[in-house]
N, C-alpha and C. Protein backbone atom coordinates (compact mmCIF):
# COMPACT_ATOMS: atom_id res chain seq x y z
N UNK A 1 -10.22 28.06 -10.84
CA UNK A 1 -10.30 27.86 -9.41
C UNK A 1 -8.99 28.32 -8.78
N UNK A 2 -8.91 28.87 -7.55
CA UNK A 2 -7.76 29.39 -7.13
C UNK A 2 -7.00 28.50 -6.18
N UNK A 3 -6.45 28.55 -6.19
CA UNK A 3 -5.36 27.44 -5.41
C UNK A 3 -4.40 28.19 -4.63
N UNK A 4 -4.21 27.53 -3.30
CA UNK A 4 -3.59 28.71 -1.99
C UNK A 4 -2.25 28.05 -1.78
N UNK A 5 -1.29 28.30 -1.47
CA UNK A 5 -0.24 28.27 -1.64
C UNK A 5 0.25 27.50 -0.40
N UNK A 6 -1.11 27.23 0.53
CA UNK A 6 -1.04 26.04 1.77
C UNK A 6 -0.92 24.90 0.80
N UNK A 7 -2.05 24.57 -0.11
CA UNK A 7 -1.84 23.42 -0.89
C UNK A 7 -0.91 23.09 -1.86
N UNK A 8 -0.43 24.32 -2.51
CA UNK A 8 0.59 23.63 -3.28
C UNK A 8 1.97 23.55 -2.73
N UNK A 9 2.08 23.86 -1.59
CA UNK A 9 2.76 23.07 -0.62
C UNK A 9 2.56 22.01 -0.28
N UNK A 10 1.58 21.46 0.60
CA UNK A 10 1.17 20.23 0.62
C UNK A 10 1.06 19.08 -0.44
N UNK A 11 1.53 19.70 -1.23
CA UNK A 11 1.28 18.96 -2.91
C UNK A 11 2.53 18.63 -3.01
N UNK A 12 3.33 19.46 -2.90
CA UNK A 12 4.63 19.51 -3.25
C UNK A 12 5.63 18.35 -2.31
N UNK A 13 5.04 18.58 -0.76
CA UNK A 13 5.53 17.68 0.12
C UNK A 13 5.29 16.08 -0.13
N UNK A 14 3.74 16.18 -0.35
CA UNK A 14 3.44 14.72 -0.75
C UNK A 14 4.14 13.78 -2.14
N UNK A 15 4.50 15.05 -3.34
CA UNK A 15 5.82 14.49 -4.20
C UNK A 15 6.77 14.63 -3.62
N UNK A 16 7.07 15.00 -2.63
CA UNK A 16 8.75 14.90 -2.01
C UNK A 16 9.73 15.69 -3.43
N UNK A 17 9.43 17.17 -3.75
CA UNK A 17 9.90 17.88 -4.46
C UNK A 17 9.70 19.38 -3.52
N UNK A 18 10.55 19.78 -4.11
CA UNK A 18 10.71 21.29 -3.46
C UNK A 18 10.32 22.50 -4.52
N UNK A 19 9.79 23.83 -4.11
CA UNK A 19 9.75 24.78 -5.14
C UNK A 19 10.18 25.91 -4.56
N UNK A 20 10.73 26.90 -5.19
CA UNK A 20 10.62 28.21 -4.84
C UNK A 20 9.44 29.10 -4.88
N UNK A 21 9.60 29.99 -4.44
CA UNK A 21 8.34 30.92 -4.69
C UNK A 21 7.69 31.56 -5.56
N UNK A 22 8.77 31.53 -7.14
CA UNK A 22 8.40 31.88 -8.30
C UNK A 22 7.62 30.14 -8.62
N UNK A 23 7.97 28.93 -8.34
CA UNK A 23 7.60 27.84 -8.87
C UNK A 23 6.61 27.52 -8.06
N UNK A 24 6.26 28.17 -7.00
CA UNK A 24 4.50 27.73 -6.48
C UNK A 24 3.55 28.69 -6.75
N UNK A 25 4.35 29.80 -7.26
CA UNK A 25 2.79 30.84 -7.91
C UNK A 25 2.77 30.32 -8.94
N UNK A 26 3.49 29.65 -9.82
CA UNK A 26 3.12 28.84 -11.11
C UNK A 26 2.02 27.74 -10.90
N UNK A 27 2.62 26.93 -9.82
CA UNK A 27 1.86 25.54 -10.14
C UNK A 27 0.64 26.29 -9.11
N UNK A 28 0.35 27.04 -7.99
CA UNK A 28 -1.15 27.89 -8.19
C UNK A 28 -1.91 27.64 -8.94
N UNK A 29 -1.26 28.86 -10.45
CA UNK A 29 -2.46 28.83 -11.37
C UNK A 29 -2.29 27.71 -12.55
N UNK A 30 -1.47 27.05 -12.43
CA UNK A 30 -1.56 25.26 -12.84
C UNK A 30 -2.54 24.78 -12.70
N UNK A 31 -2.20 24.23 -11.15
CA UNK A 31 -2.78 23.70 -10.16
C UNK A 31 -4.78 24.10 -10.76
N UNK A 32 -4.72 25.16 -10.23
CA UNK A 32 -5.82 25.89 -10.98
C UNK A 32 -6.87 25.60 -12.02
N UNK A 33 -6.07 25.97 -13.11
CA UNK A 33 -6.45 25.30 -14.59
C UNK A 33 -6.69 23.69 -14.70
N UNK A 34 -6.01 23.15 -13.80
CA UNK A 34 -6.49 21.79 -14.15
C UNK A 34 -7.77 21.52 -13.40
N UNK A 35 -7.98 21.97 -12.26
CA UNK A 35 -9.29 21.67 -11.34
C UNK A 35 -10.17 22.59 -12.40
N UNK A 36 -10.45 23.36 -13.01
CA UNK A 36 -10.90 24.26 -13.84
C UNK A 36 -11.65 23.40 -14.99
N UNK A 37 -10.69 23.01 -15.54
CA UNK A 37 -11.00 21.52 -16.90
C UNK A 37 -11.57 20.26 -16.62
N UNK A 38 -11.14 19.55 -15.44
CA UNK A 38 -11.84 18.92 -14.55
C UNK A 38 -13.44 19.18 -13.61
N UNK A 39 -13.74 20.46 -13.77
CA UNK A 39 -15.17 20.82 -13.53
C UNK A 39 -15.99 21.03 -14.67
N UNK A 40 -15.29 21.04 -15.88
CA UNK A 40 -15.72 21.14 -17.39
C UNK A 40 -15.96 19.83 -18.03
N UNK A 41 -15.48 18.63 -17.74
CA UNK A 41 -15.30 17.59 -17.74
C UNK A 41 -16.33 16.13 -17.02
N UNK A 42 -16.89 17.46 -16.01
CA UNK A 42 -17.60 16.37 -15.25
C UNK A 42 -19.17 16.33 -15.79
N UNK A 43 -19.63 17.90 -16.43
CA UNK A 43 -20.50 18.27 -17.16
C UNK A 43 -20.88 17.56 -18.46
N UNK A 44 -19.90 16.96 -18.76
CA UNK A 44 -19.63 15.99 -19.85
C UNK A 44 -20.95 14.80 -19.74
N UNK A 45 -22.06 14.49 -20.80
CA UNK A 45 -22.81 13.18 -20.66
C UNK A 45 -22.38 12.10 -20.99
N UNK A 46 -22.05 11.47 -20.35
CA UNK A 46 -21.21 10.42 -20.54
C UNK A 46 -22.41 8.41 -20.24
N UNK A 47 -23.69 9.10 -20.43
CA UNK A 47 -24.91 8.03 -19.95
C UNK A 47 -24.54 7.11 -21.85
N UNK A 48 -24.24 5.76 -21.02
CA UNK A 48 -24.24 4.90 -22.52
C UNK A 48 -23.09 4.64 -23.07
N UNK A 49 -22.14 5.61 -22.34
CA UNK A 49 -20.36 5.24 -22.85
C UNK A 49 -19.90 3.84 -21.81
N UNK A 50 -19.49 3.11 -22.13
CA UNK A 50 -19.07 2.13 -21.45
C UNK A 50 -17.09 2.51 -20.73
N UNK A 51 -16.92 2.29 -19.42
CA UNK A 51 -15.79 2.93 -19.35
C UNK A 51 -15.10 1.69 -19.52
N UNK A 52 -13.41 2.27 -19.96
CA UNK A 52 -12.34 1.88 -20.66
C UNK A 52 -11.19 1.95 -19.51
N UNK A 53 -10.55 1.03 -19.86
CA UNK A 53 -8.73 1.36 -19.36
C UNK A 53 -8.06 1.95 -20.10
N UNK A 54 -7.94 1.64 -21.35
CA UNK A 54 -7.36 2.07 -22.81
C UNK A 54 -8.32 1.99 -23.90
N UNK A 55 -7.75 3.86 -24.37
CA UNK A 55 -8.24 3.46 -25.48
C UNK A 55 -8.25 2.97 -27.27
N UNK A 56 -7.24 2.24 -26.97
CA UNK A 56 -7.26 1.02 -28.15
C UNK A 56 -7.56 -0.15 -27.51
N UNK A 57 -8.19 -0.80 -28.70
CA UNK A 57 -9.02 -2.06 -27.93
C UNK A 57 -8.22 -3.19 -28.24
N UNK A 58 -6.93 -3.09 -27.58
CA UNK A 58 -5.75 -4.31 -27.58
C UNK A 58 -5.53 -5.12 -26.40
N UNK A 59 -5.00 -6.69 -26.32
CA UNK A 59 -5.11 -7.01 -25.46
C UNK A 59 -3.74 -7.79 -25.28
N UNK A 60 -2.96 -7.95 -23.92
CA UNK A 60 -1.58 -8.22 -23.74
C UNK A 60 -1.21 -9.54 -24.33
N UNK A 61 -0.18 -9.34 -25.15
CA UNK A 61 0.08 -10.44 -25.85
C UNK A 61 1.10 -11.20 -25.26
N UNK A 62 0.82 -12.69 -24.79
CA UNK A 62 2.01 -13.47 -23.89
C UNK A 62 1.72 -14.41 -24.54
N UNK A 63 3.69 -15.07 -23.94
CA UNK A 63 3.64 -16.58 -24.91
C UNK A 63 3.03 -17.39 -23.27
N UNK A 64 2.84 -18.39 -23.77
CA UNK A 64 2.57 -19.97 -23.08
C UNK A 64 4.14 -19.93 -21.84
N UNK A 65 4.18 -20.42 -21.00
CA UNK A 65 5.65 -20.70 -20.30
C UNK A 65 5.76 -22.09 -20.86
N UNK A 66 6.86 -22.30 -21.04
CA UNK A 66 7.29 -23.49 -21.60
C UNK A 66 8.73 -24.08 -20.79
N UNK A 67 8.74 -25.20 -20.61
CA UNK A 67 9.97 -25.73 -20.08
C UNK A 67 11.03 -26.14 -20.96
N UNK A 68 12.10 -25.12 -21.04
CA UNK A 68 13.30 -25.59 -21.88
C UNK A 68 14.71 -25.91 -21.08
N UNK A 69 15.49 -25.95 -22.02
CA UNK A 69 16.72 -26.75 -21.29
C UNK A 69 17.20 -25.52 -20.40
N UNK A 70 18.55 -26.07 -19.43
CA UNK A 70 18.94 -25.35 -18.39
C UNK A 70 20.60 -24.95 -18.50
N UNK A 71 20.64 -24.32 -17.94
CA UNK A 71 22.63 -24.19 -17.93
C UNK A 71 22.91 -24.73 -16.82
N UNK A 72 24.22 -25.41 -16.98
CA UNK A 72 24.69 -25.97 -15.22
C UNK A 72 25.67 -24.51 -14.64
N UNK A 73 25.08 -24.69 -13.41
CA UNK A 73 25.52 -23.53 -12.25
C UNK A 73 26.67 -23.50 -12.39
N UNK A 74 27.76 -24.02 -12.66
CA UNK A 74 28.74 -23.72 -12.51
C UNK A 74 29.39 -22.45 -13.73
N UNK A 75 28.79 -23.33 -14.95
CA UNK A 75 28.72 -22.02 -16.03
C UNK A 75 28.04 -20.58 -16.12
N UNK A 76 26.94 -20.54 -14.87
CA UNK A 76 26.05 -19.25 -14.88
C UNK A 76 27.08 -18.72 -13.42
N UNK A 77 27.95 -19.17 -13.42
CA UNK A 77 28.83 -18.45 -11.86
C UNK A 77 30.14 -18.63 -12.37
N UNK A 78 31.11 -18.90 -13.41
CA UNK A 78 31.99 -19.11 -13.65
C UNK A 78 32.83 -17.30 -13.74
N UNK A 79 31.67 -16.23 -14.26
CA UNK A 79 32.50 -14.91 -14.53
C UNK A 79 32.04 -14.05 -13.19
N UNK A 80 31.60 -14.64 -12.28
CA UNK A 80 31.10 -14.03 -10.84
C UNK A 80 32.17 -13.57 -10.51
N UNK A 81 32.17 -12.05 -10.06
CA UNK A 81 33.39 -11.61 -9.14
C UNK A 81 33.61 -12.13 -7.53
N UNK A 82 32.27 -12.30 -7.20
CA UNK A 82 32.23 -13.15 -5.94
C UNK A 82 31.35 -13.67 -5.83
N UNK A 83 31.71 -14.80 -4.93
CA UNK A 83 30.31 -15.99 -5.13
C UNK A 83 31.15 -16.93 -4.29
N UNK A 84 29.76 -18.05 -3.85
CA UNK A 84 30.14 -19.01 -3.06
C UNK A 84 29.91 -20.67 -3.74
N UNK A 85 29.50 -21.51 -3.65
CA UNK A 85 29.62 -22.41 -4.48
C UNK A 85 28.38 -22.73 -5.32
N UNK A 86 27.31 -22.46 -4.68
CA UNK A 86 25.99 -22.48 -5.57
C UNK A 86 25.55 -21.17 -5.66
N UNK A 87 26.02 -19.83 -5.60
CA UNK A 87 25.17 -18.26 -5.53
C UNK A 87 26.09 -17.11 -6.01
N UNK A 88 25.72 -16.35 -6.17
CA UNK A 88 26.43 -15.13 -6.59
C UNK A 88 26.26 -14.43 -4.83
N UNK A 89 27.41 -13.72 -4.51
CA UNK A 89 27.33 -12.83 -3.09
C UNK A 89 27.43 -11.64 -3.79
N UNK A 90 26.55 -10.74 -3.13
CA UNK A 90 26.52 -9.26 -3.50
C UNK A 90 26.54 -8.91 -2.10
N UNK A 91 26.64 -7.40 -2.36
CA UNK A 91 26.86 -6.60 -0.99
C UNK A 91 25.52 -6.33 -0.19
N UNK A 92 25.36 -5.98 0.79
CA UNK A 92 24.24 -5.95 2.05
C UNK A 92 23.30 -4.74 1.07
N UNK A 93 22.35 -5.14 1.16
CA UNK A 93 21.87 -3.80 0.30
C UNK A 93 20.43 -3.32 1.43
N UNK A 94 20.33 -4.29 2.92
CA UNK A 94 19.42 -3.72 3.22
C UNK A 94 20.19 -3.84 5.67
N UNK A 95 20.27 -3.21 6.25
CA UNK A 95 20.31 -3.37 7.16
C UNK A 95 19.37 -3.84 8.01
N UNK A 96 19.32 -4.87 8.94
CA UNK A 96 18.16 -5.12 9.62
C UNK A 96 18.35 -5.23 11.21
């Protein structure tokens, strides 16, 4: 499938990446080949496959939360470069 060089611009903008003009006649016929395999793909019978997230059939292994002992604040702020009496102060990281 051919791919116009409006879109892989528009492609490019929407990743917020830049290309030159040797690197968008590439991703073109990229671009291309993958819509290409993807029309090969859809041809695929897929009646009776059950769909998947993954395919190994594993499932996330977590512990229980459990309540254990605590440190006193003064020891989790004792190597603070700055801090106030119950917090660590860091710098403004957002303007409002």
């Amino acid at each position: 499938m051919l791919i116009d060089k409006k879109t892989v611009d528009y492609v490019a903008g929407l990743s917020r990446i830049q290309l030159d003009e040797s690197q968008t006649e590439l991703m073109q016929t990229e671009l291309g080949k993958i819509l290409d395999y993807m029309k090969i793909l859809q041809n695929v019978n897929t009646e009776g496959v059950e769909p998947l997230s993954h395919v190994f059939s594993m499932t996330n292994v977590t512990r229980p939360d459990e309540v254990t002992g605590h440190f006193k604040r003064e020891h989790l702020l004792a190597n603070a470069p700055d801090r106030t009496d119950e917090a660590f102060v860091v710098p403004k990281a957002v303007d409002v």
